[in-house]
C-alpha atoms as a PDB file:
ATOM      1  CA  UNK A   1      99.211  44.234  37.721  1.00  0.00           C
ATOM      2  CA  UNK A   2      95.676  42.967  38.663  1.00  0.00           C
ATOM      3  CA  UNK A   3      94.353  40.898  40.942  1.00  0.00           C
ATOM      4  CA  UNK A   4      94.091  37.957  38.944  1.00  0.00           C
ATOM      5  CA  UNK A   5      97.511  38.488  38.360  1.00  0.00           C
ATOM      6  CA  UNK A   6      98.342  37.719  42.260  1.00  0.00           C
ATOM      7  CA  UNK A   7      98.584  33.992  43.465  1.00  0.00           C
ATOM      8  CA  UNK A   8      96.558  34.049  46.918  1.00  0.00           C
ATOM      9  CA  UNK A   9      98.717  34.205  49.183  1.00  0.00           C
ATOM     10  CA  UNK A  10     100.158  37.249  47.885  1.00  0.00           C
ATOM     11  CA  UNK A  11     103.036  36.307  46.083  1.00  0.00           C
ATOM     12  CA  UNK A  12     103.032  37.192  42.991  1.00  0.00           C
ATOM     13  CA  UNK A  13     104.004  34.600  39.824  1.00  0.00           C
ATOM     14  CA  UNK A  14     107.527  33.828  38.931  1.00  0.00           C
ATOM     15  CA  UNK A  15     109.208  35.957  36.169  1.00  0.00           C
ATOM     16  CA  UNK A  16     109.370  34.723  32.912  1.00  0.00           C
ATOM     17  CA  UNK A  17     113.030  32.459  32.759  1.00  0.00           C
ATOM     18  CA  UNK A  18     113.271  32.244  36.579  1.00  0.00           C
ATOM     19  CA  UNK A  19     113.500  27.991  37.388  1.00  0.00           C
ATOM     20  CA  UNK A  20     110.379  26.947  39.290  1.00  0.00           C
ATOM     21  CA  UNK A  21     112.412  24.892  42.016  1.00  0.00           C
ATOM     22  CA  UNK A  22     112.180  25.146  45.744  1.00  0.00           C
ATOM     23  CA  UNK A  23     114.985  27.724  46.073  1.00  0.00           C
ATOM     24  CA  UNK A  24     113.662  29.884  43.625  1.00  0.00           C
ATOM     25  CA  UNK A  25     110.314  29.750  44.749  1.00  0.00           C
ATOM     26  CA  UNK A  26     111.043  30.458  48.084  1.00  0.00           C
ATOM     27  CA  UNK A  27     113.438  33.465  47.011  1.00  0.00           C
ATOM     28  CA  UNK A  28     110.346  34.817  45.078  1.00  0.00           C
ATOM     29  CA  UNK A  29     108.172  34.586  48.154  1.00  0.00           C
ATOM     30  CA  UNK A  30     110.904  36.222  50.312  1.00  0.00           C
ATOM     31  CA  UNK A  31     110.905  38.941  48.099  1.00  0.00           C
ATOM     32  CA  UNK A  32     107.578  39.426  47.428  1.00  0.00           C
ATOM     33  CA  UNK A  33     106.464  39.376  51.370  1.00  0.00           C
ATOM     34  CA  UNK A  34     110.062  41.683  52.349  1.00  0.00           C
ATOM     35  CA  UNK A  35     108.334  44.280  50.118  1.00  0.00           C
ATOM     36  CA  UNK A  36     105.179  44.067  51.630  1.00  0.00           C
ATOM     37  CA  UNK A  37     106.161  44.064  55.285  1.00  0.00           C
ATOM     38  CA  UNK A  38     108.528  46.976  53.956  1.00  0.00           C
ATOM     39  CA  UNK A  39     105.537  49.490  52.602  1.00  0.00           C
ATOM     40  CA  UNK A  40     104.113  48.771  56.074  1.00  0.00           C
ATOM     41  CA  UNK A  41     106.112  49.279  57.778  1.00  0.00           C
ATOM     42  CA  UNK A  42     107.246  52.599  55.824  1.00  0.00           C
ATOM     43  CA  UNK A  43     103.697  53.969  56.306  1.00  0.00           C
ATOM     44  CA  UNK A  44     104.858  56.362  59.159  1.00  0.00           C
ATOM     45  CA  UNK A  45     107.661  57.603  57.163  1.00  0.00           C
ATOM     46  CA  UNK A  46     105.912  60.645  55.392  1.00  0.00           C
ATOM     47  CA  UNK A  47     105.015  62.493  58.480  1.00  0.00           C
ATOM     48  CA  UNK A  48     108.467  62.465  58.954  1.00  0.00           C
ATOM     49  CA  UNK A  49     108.864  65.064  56.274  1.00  0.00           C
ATOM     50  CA  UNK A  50     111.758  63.468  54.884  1.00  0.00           C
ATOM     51  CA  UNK A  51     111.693  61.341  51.329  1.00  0.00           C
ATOM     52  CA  UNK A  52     112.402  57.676  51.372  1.00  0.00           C
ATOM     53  CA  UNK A  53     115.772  58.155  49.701  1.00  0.00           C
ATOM     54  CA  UNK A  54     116.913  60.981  51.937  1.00  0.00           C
ATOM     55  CA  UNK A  55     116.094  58.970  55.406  1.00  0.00           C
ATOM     56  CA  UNK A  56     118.236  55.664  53.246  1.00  0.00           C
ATOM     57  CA  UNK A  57     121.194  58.390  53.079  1.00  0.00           C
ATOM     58  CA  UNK A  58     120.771  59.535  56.751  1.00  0.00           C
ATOM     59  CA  UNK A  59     120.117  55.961  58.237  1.00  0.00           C
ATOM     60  CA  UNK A  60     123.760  55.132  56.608  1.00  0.00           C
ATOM     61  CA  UNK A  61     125.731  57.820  58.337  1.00  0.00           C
ATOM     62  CA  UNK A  62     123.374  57.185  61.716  1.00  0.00           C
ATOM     63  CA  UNK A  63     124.254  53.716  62.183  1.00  0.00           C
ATOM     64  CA  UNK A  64     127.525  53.455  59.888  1.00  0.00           C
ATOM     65  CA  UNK A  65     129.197  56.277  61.095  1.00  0.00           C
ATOM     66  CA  UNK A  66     130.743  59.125  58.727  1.00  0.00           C
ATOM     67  CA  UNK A  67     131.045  58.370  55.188  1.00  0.00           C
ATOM     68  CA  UNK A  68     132.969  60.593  52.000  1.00  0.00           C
ATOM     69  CA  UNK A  69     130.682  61.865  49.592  1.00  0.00           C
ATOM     70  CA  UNK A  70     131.850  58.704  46.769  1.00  0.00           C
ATOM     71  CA  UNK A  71     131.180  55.967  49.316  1.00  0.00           C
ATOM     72  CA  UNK A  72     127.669  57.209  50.282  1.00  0.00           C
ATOM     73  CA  UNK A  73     126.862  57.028  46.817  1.00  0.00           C
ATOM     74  CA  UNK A  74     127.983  53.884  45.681  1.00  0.00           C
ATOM     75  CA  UNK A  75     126.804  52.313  49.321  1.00  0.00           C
ATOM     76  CA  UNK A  76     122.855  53.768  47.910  1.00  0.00           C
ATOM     77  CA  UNK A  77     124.084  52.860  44.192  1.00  0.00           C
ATOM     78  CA  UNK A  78     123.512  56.573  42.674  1.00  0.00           C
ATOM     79  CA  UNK A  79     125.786  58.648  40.820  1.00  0.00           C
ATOM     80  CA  UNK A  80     127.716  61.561  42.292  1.00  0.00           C
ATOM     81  CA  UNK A  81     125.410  64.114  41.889  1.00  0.00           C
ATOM     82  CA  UNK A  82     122.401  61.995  42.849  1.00  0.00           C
ATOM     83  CA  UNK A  83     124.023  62.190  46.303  1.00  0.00           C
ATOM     84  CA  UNK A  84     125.656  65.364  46.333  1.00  0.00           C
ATOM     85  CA  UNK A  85     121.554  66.761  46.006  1.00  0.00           C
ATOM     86  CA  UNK A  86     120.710  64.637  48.967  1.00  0.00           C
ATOM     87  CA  UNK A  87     123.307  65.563  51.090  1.00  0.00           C
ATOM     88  CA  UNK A  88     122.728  69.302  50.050  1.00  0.00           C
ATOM     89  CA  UNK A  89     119.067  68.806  51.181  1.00  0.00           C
ATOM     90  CA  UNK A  90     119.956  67.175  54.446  1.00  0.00           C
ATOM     91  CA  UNK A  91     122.541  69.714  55.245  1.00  0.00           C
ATOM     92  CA  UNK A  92     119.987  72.696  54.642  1.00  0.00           C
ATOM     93  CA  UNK A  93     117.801  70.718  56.888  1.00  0.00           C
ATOM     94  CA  UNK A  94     120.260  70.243  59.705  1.00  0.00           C
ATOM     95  CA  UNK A  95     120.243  66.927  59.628  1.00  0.00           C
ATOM     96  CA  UNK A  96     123.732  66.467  58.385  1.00  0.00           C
ATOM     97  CA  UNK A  97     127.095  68.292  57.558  1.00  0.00           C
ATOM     98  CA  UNK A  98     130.129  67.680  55.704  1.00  0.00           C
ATOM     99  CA  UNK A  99     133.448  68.511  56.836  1.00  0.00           C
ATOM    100  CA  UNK A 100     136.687  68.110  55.333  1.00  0.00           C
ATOM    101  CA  UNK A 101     139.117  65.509  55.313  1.00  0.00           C
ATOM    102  CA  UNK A 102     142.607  66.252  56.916  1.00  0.00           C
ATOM    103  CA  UNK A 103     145.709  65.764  53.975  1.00  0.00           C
ATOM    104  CA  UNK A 104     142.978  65.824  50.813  1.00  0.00           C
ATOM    105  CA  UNK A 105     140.916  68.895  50.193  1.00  0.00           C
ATOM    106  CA  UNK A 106     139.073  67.109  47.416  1.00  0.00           C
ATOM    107  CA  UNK A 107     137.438  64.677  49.965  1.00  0.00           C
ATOM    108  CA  UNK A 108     134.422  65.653  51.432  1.00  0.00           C
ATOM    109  CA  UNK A 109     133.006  63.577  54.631  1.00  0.00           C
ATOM    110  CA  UNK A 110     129.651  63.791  55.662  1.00  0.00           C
ATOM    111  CA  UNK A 111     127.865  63.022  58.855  1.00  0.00           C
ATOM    112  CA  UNK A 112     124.645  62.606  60.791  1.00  0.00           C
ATOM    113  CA  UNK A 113     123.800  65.955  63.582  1.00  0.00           C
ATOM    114  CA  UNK A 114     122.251  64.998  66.396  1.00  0.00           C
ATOM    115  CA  UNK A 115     118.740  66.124  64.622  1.00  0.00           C
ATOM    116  CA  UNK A 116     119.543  63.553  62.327  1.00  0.00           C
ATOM    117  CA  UNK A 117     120.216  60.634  64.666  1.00  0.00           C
ATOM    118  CA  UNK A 118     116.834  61.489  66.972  1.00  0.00           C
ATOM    119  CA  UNK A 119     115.152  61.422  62.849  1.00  0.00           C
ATOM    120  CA  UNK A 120     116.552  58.218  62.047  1.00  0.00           C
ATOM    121  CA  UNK A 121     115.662  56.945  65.471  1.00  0.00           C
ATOM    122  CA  UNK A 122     112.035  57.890  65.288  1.00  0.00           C
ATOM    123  CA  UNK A 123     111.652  56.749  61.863  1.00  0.00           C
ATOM    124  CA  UNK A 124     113.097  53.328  63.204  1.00  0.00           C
ATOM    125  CA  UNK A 125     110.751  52.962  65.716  1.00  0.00           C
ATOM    126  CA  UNK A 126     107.905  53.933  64.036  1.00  0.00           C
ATOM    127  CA  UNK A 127     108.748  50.809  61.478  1.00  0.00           C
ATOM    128  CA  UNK A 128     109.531  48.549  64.584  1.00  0.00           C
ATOM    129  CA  UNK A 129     105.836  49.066  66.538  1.00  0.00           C
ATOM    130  CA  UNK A 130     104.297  49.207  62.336  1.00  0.00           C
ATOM    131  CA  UNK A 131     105.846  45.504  62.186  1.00  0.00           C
ATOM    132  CA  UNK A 132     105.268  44.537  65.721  1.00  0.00           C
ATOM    133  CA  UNK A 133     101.570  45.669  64.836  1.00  0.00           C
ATOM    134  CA  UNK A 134     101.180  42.642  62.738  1.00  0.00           C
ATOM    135  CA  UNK A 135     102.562  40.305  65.292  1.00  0.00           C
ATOM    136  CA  UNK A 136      99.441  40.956  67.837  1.00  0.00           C
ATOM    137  CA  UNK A 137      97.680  38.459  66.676  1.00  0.00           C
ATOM    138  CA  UNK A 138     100.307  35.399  67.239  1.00  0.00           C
ATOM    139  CA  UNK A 139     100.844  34.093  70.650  1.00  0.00           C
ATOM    140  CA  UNK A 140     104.202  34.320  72.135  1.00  0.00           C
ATOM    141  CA  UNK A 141     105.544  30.829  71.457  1.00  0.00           C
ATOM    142  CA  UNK A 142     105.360  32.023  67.627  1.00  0.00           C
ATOM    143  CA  UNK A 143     106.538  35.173  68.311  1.00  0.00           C
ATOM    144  CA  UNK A 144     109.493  33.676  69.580  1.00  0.00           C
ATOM    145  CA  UNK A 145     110.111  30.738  67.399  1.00  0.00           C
ATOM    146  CA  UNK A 146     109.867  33.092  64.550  1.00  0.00           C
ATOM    147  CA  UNK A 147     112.402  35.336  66.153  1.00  0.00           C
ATOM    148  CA  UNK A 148     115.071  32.503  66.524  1.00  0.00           C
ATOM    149  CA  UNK A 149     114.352  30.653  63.222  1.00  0.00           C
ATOM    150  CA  UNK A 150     114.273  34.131  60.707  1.00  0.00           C
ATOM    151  CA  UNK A 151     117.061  35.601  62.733  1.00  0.00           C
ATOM    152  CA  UNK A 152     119.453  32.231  62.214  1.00  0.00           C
ATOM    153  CA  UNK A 153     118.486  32.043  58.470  1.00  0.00           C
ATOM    154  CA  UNK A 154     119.320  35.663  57.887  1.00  0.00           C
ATOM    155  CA  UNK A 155     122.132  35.792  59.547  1.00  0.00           C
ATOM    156  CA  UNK A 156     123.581  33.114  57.510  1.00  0.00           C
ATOM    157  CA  UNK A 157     121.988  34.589  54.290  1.00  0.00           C
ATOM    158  CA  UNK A 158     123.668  37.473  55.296  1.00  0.00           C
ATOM    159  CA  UNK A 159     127.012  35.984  56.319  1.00  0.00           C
ATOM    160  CA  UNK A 160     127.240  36.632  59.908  1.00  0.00           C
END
């Protein structure tokens, strides 16, 4: 995509067949600035020595607790194997093990070591003070209404 391609404030055009109204427009522009806060704030990630997709699969079993093998990889929408490679590489790496389910010896659970946590935990704050970064410029009364006023709306988007 060039840059003449871009609308200036970074957003880029709707999609063919998408309705130019005001909630589509401003479902574009959420999604166009969530992936550019998201790269940012990801730039940290690859001294972490970990790929994207592997630290997805550990953040999961960090801050969702223990998951079987099937639910990890429909939760990061991959097939079986997909996640059975991931898991494999974050086992060798000690940053998570599987261990057997009591009364089905088919089921495999897997969860975070401690490694993995303090990984995930870095990682996260590495994103946080990335984000916070771009804050430095607004004054605190912004900062704050901000805060309040994204965190109602997503909560609602979200359901909670």
């Amino acid at each position: 995509m060039t840059e003449v391609q871009r609308q200036v404030d970074g957003v880029l055009p709707l999609p063919s067949r998408v309705p130019d109204d005001p909630r589509h427009l401003a479902a574009n522009r959420l999604h166009s600035m969530a992936i550019h806060l998201l790269r940012t704030a990801r730039v940290g990630d690859a001294a972490l020595g970990i790929t994207p997709e592997r630290l997805s699969v550990l953040s999961i079993l960090v801050y969702g607790g223990p998951k079987l093998l099937g639910r990890l990889a429909a939760i990061e929408q991959v097939t079986p194997p997909a996640i059975t490679r991931h898991v494999d590489t974050l086992e060798r790496d000690g940053l998570a093990m599987r261990e057997p389910v009591a009364g089905d010896r088919r089921a495999i659970r897997v969860r975070a070591t401690s490694a993995g946590r303090r990984l995930v935990e870095q990682a996260r704050g590495s994103r946080i003070r990335a984000v916070a970064a771009l804050l430095a410029d607004l004054d605190d009364g912004t900062v704050a209404e901000m805060d309040r006023l994204s965190a109602q709306v997503l909560a609602r988007l979200a359901g909670h």
